[in-house]
C-alpha atoms as a PDB file:
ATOM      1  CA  UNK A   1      15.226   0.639   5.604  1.00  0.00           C
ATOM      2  CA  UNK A   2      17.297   3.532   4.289  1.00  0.00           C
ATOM      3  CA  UNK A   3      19.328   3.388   0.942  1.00  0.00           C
ATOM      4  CA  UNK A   4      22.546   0.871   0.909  1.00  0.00           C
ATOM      5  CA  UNK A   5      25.398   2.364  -0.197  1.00  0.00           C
ATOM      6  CA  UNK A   6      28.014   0.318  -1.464  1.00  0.00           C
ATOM      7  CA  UNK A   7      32.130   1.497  -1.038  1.00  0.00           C
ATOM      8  CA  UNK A   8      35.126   0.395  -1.863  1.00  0.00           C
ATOM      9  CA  UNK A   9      38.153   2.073  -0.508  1.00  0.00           C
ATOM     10  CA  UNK A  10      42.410   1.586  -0.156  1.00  0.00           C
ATOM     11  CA  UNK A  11      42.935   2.048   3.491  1.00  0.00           C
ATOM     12  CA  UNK A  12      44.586   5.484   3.252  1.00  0.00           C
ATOM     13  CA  UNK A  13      41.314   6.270   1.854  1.00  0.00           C
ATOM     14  CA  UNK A  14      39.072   5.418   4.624  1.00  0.00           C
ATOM     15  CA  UNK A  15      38.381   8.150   7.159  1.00  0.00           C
ATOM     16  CA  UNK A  16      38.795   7.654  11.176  1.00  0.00           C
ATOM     17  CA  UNK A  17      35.182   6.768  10.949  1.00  0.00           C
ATOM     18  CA  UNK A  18      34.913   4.494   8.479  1.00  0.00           C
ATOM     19  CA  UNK A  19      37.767   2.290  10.138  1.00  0.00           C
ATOM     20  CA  UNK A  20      36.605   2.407  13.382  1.00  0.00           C
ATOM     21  CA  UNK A  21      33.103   1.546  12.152  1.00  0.00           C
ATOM     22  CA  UNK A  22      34.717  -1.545  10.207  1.00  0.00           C
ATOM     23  CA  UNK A  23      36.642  -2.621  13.047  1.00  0.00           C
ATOM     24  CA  UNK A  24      33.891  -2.533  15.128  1.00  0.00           C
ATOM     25  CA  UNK A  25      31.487  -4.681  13.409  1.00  0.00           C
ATOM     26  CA  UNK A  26      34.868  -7.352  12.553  1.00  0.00           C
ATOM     27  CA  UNK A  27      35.273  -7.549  16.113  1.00  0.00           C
ATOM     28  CA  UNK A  28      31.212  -8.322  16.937  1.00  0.00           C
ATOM     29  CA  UNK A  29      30.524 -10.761  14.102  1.00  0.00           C
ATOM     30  CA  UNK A  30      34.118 -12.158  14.322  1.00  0.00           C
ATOM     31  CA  UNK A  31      35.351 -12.337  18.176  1.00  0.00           C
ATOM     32  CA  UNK A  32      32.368 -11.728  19.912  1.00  0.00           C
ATOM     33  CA  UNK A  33      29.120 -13.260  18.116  1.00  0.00           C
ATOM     34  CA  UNK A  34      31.550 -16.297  16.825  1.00  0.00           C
ATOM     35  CA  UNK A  35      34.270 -16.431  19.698  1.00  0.00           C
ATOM     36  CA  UNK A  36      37.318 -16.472  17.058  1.00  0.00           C
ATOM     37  CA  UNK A  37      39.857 -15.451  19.521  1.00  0.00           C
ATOM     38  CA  UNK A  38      42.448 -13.619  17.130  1.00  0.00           C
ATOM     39  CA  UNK A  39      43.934 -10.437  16.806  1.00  0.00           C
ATOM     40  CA  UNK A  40      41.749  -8.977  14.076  1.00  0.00           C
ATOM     41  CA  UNK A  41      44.370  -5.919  13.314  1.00  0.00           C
ATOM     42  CA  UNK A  42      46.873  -8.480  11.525  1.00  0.00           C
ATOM     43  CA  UNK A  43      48.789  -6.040   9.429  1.00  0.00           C
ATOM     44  CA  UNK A  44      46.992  -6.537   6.316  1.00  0.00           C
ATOM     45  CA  UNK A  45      44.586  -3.755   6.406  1.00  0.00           C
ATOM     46  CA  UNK A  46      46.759  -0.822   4.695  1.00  0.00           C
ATOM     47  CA  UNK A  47      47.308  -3.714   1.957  1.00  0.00           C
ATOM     48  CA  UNK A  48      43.727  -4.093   1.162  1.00  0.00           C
ATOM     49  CA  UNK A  49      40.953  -2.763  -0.651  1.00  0.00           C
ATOM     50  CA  UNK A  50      37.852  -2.298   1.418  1.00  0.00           C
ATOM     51  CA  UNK A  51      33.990  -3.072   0.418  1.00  0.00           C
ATOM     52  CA  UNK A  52      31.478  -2.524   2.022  1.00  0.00           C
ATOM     53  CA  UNK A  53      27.394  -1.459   2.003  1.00  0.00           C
ATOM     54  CA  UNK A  54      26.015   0.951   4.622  1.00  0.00           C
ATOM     55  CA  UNK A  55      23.149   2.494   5.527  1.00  0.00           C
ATOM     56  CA  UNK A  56      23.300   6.190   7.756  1.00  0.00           C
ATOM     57  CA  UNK A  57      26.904   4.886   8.693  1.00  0.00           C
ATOM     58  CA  UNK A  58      25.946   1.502   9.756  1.00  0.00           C
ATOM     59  CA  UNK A  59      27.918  -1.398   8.589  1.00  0.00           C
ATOM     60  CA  UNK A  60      25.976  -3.783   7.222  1.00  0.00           C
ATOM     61  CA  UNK A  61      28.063  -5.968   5.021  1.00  0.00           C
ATOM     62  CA  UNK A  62      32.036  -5.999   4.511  1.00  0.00           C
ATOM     63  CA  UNK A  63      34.911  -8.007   3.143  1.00  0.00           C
ATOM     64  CA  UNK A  64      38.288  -6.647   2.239  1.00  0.00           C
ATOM     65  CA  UNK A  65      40.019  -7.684  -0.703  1.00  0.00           C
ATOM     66  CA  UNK A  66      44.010  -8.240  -2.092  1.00  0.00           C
ATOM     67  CA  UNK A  67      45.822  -8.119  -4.959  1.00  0.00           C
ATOM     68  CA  UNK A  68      47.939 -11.545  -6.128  1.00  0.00           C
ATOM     69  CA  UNK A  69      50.831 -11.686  -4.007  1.00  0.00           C
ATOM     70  CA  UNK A  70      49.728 -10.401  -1.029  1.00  0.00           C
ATOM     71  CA  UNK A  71      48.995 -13.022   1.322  1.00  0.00           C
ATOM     72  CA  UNK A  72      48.680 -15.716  -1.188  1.00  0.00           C
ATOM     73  CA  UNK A  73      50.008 -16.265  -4.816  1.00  0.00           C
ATOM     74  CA  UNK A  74      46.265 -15.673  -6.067  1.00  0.00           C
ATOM     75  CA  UNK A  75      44.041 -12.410  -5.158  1.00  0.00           C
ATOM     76  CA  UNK A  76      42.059 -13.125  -2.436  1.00  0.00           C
ATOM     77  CA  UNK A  77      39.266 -11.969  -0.223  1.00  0.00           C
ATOM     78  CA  UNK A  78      39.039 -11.999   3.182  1.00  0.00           C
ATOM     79  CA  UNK A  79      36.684 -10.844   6.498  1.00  0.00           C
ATOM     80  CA  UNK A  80      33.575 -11.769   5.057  1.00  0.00           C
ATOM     81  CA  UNK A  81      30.950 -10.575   6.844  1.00  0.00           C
ATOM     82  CA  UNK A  82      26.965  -9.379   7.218  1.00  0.00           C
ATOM     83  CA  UNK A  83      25.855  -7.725  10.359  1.00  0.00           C
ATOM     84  CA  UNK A  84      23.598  -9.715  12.018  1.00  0.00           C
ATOM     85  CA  UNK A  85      20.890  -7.038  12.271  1.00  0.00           C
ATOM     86  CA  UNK A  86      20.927  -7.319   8.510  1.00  0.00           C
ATOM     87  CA  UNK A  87      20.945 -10.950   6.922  1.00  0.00           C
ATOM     88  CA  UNK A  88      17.633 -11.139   5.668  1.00  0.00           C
ATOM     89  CA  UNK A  89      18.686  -8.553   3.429  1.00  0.00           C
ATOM     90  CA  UNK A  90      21.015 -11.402   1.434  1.00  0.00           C
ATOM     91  CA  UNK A  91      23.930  -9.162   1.046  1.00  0.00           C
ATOM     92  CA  UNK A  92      26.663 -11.499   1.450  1.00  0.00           C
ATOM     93  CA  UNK A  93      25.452 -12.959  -1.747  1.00  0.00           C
ATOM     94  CA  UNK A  94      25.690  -9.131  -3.531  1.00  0.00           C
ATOM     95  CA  UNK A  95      28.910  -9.111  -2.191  1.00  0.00           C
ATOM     96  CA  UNK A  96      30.443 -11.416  -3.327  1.00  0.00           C
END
């Protein structure tokens, strides 16, 4: 295994890659590993700050976060995930 990397970025901060990488691995944990049939780009992703640990551009944890007042009275966090390739590793527990 490489080095993680952990990041935390605003959306206008993330590059082309990073999003399409994120919505990638949403979309196989999310709608295709767990059938959740939902539309995943839900207009809260320019509104949220995103964490996540990688390895050589490989998603392998993620969750983005908001501010109070956002989408509830209280800060919140949201997407949880760890890519299946990768939950030995326990990083659901770093992350949060």
């Amino acid at each position: 295994m490489q080095t993680i990397h952990w990041k935390i970025k605003s959306f206008t901060e993330l590059s082309v890659t990073e999003l399409y990488e994120i919505l990638r691995i949403r979309q196989a944990v999310f709608v295709v590993e767990q059938t959740c049939n939902y539309l995943d780009a839900d207009g809260y992703d320019d509104k949220a700050v995103h964490l996540w640990a990688e390895t050589n551009g490989e998603i392998l944890a993620y969750c983005r976060l908001f501010d109070s007042g956002i989408k509830y009275q209280e800060a919140s966090i949201g997407r949880v995930l760890t890519n299946s390739n990768y939950r030995n590793l326990r990083l659901g527990k770093t992350l949060m």
